[in-house]
PDB file of N, CA and C in Angstrom:
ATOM      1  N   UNK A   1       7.802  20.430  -0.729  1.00  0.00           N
ATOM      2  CA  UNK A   1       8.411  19.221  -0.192  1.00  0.00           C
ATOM      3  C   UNK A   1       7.964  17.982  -0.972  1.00  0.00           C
ATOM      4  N   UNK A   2       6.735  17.673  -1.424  1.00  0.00           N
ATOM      5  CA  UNK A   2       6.149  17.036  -1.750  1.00  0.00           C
ATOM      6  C   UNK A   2       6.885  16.894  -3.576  1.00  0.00           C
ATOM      7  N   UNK A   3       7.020  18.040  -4.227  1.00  0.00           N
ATOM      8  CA  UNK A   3       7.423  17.748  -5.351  1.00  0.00           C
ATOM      9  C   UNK A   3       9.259  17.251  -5.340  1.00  0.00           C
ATOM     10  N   UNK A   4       9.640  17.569  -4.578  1.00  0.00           N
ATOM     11  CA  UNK A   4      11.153  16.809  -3.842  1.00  0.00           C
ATOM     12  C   UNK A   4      11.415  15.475  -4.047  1.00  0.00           C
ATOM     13  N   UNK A   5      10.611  15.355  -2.814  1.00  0.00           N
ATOM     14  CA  UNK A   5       9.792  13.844  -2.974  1.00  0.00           C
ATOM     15  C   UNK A   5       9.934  12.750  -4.264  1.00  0.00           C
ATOM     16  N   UNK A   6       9.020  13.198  -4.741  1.00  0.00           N
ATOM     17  CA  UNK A   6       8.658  13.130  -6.847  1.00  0.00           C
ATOM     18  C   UNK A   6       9.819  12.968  -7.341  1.00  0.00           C
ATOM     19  N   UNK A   7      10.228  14.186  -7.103  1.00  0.00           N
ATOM     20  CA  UNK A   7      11.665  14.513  -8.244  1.00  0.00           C
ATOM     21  C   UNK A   7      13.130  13.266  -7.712  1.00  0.00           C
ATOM     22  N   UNK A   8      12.699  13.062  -6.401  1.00  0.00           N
ATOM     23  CA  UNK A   8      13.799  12.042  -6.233  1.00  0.00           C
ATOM     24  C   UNK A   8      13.774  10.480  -6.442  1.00  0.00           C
ATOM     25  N   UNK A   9      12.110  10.295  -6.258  1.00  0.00           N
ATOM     26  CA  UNK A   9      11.801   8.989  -6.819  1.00  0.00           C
ATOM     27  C   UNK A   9      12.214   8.737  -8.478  1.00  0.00           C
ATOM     28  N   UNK A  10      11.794   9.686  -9.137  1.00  0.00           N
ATOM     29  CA  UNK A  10      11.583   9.840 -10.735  1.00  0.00           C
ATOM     30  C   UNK A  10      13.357   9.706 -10.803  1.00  0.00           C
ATOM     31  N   UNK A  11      14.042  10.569 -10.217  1.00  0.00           N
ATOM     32  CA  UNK A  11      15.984  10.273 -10.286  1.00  0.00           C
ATOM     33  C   UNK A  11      15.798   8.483 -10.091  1.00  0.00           C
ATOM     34  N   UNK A  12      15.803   8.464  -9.112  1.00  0.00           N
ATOM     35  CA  UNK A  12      15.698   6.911  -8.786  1.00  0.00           C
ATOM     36  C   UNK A  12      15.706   5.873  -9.629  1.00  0.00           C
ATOM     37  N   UNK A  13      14.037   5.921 -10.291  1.00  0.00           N
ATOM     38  CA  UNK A  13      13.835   4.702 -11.239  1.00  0.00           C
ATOM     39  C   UNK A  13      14.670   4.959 -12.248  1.00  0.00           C
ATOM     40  N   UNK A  14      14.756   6.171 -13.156  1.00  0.00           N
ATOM     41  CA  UNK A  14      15.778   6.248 -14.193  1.00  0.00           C
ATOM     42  C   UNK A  14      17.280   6.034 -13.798  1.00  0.00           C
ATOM     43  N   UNK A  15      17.499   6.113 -12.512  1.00  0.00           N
ATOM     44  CA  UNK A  15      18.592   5.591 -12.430  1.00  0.00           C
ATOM     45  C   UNK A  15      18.721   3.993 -12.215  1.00  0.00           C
ATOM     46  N   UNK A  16      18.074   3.301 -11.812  1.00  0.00           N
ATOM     47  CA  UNK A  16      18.019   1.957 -11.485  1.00  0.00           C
ATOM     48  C   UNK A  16      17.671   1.213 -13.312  1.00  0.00           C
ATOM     49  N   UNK A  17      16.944   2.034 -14.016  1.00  0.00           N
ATOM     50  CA  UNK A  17      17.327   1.406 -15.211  1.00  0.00           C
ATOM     51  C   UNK A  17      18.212   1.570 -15.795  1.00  0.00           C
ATOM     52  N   UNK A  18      18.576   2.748 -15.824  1.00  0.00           N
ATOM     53  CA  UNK A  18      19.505   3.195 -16.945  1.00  0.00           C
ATOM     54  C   UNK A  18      20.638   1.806 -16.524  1.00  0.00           C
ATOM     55  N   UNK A  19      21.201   2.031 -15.278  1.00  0.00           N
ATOM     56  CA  UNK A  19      22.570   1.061 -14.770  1.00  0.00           C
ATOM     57  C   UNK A  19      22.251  -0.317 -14.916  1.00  0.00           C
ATOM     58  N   UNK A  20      21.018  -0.684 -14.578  1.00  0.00           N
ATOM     59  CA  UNK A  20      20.704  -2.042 -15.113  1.00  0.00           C
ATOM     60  C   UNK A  20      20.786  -2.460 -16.496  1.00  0.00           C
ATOM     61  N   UNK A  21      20.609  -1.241 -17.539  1.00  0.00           N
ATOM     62  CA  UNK A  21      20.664  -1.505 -19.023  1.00  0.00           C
ATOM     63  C   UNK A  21      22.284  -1.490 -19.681  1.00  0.00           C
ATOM     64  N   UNK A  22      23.098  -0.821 -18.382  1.00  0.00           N
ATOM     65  CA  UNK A  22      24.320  -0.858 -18.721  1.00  0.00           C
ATOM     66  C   UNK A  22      25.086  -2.046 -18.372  1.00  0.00           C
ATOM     67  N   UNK A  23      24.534  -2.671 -16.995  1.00  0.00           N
ATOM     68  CA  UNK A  23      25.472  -3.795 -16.364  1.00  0.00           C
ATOM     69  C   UNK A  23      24.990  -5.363 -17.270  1.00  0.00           C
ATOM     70  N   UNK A  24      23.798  -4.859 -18.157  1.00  0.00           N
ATOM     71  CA  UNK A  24      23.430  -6.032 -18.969  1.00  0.00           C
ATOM     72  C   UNK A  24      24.262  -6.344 -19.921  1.00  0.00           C
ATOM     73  N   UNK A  25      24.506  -4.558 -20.384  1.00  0.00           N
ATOM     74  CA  UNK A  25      25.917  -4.757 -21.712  1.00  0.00           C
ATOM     75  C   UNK A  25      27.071  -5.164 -21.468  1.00  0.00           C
ATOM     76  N   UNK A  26      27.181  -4.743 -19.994  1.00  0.00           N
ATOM     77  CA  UNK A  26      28.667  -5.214 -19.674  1.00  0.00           C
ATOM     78  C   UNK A  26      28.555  -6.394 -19.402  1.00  0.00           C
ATOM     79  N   UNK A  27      27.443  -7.437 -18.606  1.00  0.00           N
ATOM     80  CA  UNK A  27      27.954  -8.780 -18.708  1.00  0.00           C
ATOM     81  C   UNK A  27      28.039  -9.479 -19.688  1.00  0.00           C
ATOM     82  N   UNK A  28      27.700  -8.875 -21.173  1.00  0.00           N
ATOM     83  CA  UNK A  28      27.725  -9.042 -22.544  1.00  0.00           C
ATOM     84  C   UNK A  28      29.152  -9.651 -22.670  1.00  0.00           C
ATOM     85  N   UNK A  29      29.747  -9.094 -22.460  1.00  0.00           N
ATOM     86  CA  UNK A  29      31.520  -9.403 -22.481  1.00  0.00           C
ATOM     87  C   UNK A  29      31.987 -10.660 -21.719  1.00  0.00           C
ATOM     88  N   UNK A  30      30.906 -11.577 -20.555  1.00  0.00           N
ATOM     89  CA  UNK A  30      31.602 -12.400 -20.007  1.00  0.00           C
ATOM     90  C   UNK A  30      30.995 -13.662 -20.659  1.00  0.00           C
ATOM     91  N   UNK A  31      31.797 -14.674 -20.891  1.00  0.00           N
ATOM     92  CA  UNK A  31      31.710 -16.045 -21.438  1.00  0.00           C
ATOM     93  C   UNK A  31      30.909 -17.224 -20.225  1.00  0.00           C
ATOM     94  N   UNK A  32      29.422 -16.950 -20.242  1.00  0.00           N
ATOM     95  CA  UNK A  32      28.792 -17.881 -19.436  1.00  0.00           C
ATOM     96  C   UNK A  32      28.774 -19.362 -20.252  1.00  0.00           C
ATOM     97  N   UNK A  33      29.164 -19.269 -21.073  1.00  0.00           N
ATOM     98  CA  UNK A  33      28.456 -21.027 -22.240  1.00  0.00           C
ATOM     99  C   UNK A  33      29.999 -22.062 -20.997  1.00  0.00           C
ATOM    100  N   UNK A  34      30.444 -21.337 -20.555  1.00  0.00           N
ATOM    101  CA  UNK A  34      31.894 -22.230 -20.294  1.00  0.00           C
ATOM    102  C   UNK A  34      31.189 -22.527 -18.803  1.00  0.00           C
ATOM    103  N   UNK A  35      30.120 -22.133 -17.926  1.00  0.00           N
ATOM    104  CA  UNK A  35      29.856 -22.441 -17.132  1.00  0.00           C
ATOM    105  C   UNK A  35      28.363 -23.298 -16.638  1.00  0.00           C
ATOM    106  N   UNK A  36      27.429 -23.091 -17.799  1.00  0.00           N
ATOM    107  CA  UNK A  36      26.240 -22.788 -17.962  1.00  0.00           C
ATOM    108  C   UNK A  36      26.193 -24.574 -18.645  1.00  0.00           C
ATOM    109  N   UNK A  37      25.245 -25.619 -18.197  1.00  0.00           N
ATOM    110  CA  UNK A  37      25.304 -26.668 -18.812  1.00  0.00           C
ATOM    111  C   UNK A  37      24.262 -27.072 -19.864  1.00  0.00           C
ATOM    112  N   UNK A  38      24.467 -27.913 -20.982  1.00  0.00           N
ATOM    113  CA  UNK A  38      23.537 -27.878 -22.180  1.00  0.00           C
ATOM    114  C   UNK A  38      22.123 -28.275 -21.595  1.00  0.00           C
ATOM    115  N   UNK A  39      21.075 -27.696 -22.297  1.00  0.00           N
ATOM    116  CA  UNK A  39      19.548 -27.820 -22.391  1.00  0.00           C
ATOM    117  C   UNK A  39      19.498 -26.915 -21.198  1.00  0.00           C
ATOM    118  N   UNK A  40      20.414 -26.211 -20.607  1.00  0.00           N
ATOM    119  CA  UNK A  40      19.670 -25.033 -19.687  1.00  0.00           C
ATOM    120  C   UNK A  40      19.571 -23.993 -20.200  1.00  0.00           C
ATOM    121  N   UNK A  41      19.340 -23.667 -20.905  1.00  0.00           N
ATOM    122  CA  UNK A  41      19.322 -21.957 -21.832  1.00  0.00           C
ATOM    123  C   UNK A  41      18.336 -20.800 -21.027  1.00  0.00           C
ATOM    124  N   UNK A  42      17.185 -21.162 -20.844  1.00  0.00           N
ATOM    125  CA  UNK A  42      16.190 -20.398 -20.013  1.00  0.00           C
ATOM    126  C   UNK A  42      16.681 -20.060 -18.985  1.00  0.00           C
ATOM    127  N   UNK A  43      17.758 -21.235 -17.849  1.00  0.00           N
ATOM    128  CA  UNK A  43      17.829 -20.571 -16.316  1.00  0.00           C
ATOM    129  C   UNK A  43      18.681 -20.135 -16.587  1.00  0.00           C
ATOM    130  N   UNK A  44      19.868 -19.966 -17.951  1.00  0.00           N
ATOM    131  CA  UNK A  44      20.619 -19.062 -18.266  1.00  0.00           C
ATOM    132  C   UNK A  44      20.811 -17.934 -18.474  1.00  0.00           C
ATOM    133  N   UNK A  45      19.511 -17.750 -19.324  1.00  0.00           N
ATOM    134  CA  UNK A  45      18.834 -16.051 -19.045  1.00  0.00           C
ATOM    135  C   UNK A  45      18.282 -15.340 -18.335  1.00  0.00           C
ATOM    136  N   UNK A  46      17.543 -16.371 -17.607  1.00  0.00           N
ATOM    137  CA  UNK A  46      17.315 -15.726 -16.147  1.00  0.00           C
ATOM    138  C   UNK A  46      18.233 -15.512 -15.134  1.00  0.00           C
ATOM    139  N   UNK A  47      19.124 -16.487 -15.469  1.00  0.00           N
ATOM    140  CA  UNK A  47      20.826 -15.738 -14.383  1.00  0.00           C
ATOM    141  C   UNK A  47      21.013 -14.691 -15.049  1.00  0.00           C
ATOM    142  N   UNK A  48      20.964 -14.295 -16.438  1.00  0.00           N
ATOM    143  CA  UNK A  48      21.441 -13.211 -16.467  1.00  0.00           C
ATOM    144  C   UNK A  48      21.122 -12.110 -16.208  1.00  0.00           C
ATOM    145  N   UNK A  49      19.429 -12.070 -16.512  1.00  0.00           N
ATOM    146  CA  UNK A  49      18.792 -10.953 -16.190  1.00  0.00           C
ATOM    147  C   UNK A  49      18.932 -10.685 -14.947  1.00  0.00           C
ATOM    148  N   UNK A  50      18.815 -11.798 -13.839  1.00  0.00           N
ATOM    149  CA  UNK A  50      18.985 -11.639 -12.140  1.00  0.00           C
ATOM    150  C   UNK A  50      20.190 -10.758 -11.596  1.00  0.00           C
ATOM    151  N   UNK A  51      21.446 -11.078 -13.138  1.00  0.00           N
ATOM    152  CA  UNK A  51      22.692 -10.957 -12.197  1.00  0.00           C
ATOM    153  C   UNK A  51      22.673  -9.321 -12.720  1.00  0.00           C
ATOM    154  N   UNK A  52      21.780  -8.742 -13.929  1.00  0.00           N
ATOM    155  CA  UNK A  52      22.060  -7.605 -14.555  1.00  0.00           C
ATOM    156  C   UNK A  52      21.167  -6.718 -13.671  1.00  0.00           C
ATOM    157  N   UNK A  53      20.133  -6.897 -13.059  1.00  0.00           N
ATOM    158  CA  UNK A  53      19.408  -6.103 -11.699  1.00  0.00           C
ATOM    159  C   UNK A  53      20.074  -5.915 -11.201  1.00  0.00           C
ATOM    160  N   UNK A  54      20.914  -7.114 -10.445  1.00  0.00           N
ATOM    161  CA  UNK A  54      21.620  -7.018  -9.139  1.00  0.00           C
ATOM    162  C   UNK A  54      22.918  -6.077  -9.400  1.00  0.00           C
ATOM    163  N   UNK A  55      23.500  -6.242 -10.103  1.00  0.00           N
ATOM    164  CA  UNK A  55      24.459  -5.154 -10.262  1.00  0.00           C
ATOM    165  C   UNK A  55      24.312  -3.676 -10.707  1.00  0.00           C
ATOM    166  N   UNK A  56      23.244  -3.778 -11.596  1.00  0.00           N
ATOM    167  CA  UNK A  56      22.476  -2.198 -11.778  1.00  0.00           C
ATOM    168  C   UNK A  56      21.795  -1.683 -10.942  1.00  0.00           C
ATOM    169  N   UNK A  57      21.208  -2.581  -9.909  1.00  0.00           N
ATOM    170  CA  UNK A  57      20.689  -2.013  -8.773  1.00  0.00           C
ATOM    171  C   UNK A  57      21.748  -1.664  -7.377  1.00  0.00           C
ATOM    172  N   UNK A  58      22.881  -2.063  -7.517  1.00  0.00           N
ATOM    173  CA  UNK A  58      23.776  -1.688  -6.796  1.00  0.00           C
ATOM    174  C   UNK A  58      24.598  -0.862  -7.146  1.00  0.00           C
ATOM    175  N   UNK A  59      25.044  -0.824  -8.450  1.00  0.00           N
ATOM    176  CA  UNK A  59      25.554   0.422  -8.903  1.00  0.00           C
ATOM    177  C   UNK A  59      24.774   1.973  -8.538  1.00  0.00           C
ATOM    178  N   UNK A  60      23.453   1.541  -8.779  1.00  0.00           N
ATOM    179  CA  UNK A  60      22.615   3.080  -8.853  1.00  0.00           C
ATOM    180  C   UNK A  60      22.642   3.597  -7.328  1.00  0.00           C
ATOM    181  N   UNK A  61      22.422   2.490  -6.465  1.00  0.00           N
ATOM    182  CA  UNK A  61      22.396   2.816  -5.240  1.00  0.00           C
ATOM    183  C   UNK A  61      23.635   3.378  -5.078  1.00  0.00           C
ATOM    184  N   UNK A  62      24.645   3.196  -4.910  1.00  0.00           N
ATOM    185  CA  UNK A  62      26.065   3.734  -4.905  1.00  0.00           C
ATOM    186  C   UNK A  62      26.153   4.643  -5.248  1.00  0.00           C
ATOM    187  N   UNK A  63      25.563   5.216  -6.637  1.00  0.00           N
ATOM    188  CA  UNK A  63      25.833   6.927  -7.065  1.00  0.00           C
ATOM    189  C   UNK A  63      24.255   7.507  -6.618  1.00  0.00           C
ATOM    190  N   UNK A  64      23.487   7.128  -6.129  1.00  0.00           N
ATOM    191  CA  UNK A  64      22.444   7.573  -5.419  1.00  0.00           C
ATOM    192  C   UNK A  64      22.964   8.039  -3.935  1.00  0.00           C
ATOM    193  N   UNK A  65      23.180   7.470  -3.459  1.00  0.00           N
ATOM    194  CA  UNK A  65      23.989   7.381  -2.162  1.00  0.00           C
ATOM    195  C   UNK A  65      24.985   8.551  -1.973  1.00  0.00           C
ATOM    196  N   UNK A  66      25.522   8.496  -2.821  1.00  0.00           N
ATOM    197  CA  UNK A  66      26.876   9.365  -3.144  1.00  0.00           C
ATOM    198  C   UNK A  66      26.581  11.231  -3.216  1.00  0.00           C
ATOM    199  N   UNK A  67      25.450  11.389  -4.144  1.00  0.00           N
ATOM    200  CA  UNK A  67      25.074  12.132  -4.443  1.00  0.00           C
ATOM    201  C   UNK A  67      24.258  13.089  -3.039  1.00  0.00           C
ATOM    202  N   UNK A  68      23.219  11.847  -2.456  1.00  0.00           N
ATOM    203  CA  UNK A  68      22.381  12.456  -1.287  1.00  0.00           C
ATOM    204  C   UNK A  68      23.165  12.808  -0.280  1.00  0.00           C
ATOM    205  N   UNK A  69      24.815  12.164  -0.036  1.00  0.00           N
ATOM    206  CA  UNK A  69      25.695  12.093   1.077  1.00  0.00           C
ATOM    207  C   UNK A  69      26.231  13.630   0.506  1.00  0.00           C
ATOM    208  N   UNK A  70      26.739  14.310  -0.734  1.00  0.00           N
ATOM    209  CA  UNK A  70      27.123  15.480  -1.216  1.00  0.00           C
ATOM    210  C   UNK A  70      26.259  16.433  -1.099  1.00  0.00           C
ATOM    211  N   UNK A  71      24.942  16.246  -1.027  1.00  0.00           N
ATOM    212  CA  UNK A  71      23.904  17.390  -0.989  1.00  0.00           C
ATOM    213  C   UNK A  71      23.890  17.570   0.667  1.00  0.00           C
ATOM    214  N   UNK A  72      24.194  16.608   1.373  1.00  0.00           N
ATOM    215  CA  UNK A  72      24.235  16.855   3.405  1.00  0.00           C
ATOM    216  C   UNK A  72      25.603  17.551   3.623  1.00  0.00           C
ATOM    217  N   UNK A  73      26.957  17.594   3.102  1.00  0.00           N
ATOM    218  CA  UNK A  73      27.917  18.584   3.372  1.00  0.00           C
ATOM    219  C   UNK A  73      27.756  19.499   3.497  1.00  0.00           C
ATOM    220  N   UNK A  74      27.036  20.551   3.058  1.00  0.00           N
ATOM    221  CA  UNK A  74      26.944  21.981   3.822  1.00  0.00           C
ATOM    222  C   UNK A  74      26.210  21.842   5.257  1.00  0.00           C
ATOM    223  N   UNK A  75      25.411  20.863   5.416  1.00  0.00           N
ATOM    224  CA  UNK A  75      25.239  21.027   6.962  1.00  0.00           C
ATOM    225  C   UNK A  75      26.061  20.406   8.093  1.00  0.00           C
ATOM    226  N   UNK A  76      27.048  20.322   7.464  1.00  0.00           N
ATOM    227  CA  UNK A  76      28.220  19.692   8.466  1.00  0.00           C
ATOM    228  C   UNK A  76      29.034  21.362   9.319  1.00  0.00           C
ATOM    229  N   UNK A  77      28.599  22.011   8.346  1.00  0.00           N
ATOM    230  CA  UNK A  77      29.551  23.106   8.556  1.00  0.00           C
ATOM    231  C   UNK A  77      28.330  24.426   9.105  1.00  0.00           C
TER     232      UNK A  77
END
């Protein structure tokens, strides 16, 4: 039970990075300079990094979620 445990935390963090390293690339594609005002560059990157957690951390949860909800179907039955 205990190595379960382990093995689902260890899914976890690699999943919470991996999607965070992806939702960083993808906000790569959106044009913040059109919103973002001059001499703020720093709280610019820190929006971004904030906004690239927040969506990689919600993504992962979602296919985390998804996955633990597919492994409980056989005890429905």
């Amino acid at each position: 039970m205990e190595m379960v445990i382990g093995q689902q935390a260890l899914i976890s963090i690699f999943s919470h990075i991996f999607f965070t390293g992806v939702s960083f690339y993808a906000l790569r594609a959106v044009m913040f300079d059109k919103w973002i005002r001059k001499h703020n560059v720093l709280q610019a990157q820190i929006l971004y990094i904030f906004l690239s957690i927040a969506l990689g951390t919600s993504v992962s949860t979602f296919f985390l979620n998804i996955s633990s909800w597919s492994r409980q179907l056989p005890y429905l039955f």
